[in-house]
N, C-alpha and C. Protein backbone atom coordinates (compact mmCIF):
# COMPACT_ATOMS: atom_id res chain seq x y z
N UNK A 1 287.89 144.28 197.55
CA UNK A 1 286.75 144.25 198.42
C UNK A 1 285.78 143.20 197.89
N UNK A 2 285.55 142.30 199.00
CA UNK A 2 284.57 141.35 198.12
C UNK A 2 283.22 141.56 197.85
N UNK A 3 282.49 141.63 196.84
CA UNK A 3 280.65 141.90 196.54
C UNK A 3 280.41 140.08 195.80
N UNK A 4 279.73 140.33 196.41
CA UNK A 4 278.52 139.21 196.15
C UNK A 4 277.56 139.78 195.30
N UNK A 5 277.39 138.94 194.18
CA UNK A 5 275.97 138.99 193.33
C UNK A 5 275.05 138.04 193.62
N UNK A 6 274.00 138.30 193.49
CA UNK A 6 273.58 137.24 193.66
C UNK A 6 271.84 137.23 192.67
N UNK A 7 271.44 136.35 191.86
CA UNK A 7 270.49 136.69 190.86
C UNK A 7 269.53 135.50 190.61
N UNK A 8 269.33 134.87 191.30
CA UNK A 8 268.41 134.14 191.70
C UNK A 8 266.77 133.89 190.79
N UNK A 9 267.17 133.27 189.87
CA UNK A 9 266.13 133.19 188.68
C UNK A 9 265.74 134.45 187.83
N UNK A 10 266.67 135.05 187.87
CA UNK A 10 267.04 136.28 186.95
C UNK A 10 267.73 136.00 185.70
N UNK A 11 267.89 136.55 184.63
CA UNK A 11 268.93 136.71 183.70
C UNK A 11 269.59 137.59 183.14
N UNK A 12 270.49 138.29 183.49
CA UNK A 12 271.31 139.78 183.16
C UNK A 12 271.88 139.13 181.79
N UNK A 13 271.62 140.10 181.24
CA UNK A 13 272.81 140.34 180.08
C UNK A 13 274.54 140.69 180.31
N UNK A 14 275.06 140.62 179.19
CA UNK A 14 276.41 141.56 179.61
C UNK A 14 276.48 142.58 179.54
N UNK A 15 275.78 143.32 179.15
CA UNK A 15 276.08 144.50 179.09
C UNK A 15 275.44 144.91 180.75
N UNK A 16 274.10 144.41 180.86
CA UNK A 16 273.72 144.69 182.33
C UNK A 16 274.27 144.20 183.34
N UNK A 17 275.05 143.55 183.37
CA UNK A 17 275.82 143.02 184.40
C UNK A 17 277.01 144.08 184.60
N UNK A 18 277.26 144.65 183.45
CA UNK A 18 278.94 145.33 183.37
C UNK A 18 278.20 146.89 183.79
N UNK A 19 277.31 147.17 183.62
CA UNK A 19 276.52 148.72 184.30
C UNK A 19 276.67 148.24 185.51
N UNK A 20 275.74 147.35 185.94
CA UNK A 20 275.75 146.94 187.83
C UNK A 20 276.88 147.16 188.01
N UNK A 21 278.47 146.38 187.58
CA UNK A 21 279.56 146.41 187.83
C UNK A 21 279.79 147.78 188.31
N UNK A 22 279.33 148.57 187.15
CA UNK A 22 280.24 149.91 187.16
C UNK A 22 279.81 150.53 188.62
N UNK A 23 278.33 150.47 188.83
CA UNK A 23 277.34 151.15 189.86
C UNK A 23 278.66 150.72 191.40
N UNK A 24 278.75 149.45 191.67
CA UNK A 24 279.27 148.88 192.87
C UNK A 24 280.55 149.56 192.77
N UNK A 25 281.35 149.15 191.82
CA UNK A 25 282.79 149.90 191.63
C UNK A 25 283.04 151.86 192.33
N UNK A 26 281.83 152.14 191.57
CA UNK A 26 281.77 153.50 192.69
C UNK A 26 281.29 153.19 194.01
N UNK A 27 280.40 152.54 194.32
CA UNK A 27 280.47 152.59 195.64
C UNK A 27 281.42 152.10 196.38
N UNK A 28 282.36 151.02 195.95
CA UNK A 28 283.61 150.36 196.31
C UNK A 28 284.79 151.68 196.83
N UNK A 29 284.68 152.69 196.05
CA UNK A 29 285.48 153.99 196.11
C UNK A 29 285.23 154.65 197.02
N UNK A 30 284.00 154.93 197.28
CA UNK A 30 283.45 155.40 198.94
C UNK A 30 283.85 154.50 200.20
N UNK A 31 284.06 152.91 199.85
CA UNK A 31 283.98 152.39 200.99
C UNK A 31 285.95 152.37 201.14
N UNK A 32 286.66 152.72 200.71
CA UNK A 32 288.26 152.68 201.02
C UNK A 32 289.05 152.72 202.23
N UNK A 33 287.66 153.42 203.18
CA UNK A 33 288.25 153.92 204.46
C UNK A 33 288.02 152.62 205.28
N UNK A 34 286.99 151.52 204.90
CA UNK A 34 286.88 150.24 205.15
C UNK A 34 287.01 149.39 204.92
N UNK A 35 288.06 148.40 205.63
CA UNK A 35 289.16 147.37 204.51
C UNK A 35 287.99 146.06 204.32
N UNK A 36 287.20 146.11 205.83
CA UNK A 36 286.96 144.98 205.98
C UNK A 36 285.61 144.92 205.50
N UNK A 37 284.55 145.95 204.48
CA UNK A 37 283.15 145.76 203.78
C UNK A 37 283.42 144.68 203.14
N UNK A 38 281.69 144.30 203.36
CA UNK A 38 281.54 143.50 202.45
C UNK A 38 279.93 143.81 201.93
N UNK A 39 280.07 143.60 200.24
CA UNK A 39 278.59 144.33 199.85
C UNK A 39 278.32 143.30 199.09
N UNK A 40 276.68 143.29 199.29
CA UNK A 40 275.81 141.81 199.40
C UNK A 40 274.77 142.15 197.77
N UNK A 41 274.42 141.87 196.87
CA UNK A 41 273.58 142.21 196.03
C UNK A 41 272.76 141.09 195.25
N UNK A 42 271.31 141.70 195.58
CA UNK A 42 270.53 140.37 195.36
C UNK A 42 269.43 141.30 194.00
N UNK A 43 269.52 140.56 193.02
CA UNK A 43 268.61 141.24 191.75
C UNK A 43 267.29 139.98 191.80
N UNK A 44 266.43 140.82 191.82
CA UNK A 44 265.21 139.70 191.58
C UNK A 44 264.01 140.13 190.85
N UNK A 45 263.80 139.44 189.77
CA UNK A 45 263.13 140.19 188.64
C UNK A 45 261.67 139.59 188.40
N UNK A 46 260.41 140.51 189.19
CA UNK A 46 259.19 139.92 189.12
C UNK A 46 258.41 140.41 187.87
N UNK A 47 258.13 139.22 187.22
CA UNK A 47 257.60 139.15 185.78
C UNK A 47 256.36 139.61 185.42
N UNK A 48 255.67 139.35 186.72
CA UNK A 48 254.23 139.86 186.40
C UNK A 48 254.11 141.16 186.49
N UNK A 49 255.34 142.25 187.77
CA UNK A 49 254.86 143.86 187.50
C UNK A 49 255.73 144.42 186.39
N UNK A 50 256.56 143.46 185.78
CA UNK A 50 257.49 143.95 185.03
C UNK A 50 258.89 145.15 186.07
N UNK A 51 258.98 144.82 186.41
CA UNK A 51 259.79 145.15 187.62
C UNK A 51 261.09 144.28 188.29
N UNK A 52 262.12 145.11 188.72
CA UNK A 52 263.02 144.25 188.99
C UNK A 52 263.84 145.27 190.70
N UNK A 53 263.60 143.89 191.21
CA UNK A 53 264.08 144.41 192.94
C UNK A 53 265.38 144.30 193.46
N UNK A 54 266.11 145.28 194.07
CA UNK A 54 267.15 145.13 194.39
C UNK A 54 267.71 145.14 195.76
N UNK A 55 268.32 144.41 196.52
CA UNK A 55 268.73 144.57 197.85
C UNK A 55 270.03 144.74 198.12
N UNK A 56 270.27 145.88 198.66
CA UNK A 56 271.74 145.93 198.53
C UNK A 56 272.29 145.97 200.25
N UNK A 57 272.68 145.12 200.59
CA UNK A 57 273.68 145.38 201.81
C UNK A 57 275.11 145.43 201.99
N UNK A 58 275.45 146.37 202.64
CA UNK A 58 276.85 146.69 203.22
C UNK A 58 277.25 146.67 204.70
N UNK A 59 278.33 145.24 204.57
CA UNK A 59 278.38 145.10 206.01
C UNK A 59 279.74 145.96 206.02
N UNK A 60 279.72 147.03 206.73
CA UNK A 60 281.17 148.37 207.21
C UNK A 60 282.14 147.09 207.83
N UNK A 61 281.96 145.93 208.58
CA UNK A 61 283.15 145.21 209.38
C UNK A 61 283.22 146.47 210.54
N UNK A 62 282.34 147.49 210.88
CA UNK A 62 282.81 147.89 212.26
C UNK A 62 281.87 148.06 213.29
N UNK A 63 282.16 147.52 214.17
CA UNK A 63 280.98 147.47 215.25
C UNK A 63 279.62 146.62 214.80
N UNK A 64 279.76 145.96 213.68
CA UNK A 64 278.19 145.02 213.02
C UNK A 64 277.63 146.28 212.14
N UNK A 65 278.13 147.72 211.95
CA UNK A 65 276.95 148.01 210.96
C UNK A 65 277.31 147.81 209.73
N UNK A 66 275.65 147.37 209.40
CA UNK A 66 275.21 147.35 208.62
C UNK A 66 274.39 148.12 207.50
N UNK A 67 275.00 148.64 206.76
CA UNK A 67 273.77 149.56 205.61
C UNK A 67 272.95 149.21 204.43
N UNK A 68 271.34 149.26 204.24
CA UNK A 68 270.89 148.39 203.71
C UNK A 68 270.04 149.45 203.24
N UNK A 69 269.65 148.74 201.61
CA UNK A 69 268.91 149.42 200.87
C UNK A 69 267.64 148.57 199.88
N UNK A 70 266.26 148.37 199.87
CA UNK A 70 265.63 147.84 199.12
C UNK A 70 264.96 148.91 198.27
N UNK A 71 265.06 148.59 196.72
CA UNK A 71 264.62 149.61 195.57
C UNK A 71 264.09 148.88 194.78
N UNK A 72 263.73 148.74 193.78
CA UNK A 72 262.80 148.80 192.87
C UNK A 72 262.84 149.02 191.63
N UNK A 73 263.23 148.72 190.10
CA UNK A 73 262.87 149.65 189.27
C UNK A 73 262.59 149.55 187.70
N UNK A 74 262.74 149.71 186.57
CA UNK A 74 262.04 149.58 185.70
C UNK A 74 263.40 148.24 184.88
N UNK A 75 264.36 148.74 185.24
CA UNK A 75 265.33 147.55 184.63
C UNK A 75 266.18 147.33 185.81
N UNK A 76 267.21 146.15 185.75
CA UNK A 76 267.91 145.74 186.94
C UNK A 76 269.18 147.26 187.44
N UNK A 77 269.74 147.33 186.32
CA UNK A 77 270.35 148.75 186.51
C UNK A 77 269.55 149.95 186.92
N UNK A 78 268.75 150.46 186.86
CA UNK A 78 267.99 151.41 187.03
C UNK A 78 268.15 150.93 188.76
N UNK A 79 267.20 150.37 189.19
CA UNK A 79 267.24 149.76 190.63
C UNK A 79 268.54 149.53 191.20
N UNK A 80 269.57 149.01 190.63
CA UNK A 80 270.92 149.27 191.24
C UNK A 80 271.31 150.71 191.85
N UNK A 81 270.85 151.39 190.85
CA UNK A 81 271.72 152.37 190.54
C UNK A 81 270.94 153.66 191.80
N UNK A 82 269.50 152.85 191.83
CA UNK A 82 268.81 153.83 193.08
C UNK A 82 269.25 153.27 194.26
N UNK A 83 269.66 152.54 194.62
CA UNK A 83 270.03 151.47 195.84
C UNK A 83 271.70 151.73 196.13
N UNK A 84 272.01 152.20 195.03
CA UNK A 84 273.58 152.60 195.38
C UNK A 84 273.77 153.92 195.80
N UNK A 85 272.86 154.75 195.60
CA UNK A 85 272.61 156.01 195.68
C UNK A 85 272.33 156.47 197.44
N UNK A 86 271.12 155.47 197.17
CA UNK A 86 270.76 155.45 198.56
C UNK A 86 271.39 155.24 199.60
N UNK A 87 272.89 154.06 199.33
CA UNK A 87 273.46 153.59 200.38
C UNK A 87 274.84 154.58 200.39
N UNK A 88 275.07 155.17 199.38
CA UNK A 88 276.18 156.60 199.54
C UNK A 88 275.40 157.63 200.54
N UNK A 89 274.31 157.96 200.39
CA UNK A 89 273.93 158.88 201.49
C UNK A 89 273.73 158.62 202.77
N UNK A 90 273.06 156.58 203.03
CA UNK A 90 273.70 156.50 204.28
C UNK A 90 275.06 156.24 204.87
N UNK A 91 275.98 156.22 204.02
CA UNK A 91 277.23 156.39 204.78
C UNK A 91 277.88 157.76 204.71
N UNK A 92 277.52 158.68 204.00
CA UNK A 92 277.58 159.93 204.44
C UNK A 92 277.54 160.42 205.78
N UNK A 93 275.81 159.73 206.12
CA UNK A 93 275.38 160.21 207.11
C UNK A 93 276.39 159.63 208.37
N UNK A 94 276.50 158.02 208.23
CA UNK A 94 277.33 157.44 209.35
C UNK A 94 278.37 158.46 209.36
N UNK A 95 279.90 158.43 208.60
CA UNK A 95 280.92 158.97 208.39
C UNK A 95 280.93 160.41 209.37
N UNK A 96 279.68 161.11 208.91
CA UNK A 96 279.01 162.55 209.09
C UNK A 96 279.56 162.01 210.86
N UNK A 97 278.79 161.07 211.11
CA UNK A 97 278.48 160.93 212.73
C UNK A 97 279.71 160.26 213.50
N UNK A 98 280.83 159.92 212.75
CA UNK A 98 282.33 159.23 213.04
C UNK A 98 282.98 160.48 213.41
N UNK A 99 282.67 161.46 212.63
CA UNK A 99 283.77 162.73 212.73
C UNK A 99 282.91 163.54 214.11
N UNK A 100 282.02 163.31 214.59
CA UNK A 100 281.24 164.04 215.52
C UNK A 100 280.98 165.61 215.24
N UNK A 101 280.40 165.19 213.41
CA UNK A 101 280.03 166.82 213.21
C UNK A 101 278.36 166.75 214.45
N UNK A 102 277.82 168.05 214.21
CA UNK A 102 276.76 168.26 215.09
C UNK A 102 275.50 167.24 213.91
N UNK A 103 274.07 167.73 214.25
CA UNK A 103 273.41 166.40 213.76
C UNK A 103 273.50 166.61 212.28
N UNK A 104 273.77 166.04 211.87
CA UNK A 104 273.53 165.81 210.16
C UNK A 104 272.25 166.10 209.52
N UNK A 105 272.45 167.32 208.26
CA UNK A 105 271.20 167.68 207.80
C UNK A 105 270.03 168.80 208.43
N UNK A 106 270.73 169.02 209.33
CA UNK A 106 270.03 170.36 209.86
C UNK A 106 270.49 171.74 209.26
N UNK A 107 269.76 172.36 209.77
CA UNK A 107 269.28 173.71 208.78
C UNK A 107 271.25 174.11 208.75
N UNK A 108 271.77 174.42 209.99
CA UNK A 108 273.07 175.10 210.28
C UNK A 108 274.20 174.59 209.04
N UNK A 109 273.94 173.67 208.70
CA UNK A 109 275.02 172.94 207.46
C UNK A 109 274.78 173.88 206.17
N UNK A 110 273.73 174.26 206.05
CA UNK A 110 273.74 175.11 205.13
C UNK A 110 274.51 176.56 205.02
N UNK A 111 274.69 176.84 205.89
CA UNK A 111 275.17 177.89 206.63
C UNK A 111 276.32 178.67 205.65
N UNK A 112 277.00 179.49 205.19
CA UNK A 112 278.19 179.58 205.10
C UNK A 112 278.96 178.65 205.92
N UNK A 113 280.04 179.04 205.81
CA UNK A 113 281.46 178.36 206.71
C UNK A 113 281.28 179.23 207.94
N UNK A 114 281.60 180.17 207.64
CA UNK A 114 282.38 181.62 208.81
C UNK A 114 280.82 181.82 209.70
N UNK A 115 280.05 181.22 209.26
CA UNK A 115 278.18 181.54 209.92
C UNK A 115 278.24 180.32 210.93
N UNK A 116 278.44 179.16 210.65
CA UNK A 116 278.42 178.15 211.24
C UNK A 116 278.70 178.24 212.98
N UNK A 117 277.83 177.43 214.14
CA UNK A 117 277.96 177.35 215.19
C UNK A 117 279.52 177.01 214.94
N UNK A 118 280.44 176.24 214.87
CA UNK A 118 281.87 175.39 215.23
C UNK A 118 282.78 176.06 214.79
N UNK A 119 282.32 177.12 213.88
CA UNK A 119 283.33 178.12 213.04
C UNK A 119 283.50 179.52 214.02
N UNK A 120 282.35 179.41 214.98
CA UNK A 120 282.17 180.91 215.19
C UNK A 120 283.59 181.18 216.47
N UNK A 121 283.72 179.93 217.26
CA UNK A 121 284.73 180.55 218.39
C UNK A 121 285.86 180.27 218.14
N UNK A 122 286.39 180.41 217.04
CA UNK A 122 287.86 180.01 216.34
C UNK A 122 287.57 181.65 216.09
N UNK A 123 286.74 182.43 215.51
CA UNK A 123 287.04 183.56 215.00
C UNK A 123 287.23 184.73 216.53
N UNK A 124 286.32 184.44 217.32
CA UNK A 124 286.00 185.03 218.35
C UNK A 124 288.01 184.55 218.94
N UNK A 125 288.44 183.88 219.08
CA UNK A 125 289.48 183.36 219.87
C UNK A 125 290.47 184.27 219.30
N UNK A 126 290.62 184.38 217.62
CA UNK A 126 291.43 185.20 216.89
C UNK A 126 291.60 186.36 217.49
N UNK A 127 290.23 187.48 217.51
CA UNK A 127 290.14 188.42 218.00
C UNK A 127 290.77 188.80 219.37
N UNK A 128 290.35 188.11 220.19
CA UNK A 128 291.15 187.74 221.16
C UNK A 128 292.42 187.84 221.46
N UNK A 129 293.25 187.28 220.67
CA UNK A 129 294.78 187.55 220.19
C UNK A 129 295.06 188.75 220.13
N UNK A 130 294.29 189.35 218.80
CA UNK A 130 294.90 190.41 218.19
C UNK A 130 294.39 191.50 219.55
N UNK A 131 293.32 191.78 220.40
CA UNK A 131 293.33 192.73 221.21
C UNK A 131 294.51 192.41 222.22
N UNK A 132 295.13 191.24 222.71
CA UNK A 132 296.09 191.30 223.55
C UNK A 132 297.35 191.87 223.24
N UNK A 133 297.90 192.46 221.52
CA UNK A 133 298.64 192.63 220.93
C UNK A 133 298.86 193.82 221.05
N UNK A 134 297.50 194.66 221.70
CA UNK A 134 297.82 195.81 221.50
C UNK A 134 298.93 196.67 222.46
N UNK A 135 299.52 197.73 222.08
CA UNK A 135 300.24 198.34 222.94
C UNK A 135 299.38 198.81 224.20
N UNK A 136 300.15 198.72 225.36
CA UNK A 136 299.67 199.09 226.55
C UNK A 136 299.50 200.36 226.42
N UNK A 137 299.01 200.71 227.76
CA UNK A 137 299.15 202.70 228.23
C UNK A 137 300.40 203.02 228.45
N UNK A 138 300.83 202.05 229.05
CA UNK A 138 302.62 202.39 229.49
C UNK A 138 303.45 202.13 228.79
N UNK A 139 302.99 201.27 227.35
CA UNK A 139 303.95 201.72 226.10
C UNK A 139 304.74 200.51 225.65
N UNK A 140 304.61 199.36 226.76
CA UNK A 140 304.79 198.05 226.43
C UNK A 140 304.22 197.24 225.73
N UNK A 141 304.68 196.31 224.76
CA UNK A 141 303.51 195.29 224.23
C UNK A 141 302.56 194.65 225.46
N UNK A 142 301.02 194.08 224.96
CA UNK A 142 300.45 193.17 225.30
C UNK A 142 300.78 191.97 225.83
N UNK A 143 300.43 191.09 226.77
CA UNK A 143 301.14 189.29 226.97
C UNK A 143 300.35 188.79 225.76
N UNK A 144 300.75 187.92 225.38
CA UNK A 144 300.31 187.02 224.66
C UNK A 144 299.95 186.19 225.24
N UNK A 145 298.02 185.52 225.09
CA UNK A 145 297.74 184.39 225.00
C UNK A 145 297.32 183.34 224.26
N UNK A 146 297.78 182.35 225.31
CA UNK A 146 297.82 181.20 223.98
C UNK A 146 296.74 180.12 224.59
């Protein structure tokens, strides 16, 4: 998967360069289901707040989206590492919305399983079954539906 660095009057060390590495490499693992990402990373390190900014974009290759994250933080890794974070939860959320769960992050997700609106008429349907199973008055099995 190709990533772009990009550091633009910055100076990473190796060792900070090989943390960033590691940070993208997991997110690289999330993106598997997409051959065609491409993730964009721009480190830019302002001297006067002592601070170092990070922009991270991920182009998915589907339909143009795009997932984008600007952070902030006390070293270039630190800020990676919030910006990578950030952009795992928005593709959660996308992914969330590929599978056409209901809205993402509402109270019902918390739910148990078996509590859940999508869980409930699979159980109700079961039941269903098993009362058609029962023996008749006249001593015959039930029809089965299917």
């Amino acid at each position: 998967m190709p990533v772009e660095l990009h550091t633009p009057k910055t100076e990473l060390s190796q060792d900070s360069e090989k943390r960033i590495q590691r940070h993208i490499a997991g997110l690289e693992r999330r993106l598997v289901n997409f051959p065609t990402a491409l993730i964009s990373l721009t480190v830019r390190d302002r001297a006067t707040e002592r601070r170092h900014t990070v922009d991270l974009r991920v182009n998915l290759g589907v339909d143009g989206d795009v997932l984008v994250s600007h952070q902030s933080g006390d070293s270039a890794e630190h800020a990676t590492r919030l910006a990578v974070e950030d952009v795992q939860r928005q593709l959660e959320r996308y992914v969330s919305g590929l599978r056409g769960e209901a809205a993402y992050g509402t109270p019902s997700r918390r739910e148990p399983r078996d509590l859940r609106p999508g869980t409930q008429t699979a159980e109700l349907e079961g039941e269903e079954l098993e009362e058609d199973l029962e023996p008749e008055p006249d001593g015959s099995e039930g029809q089965r539906s299917i």
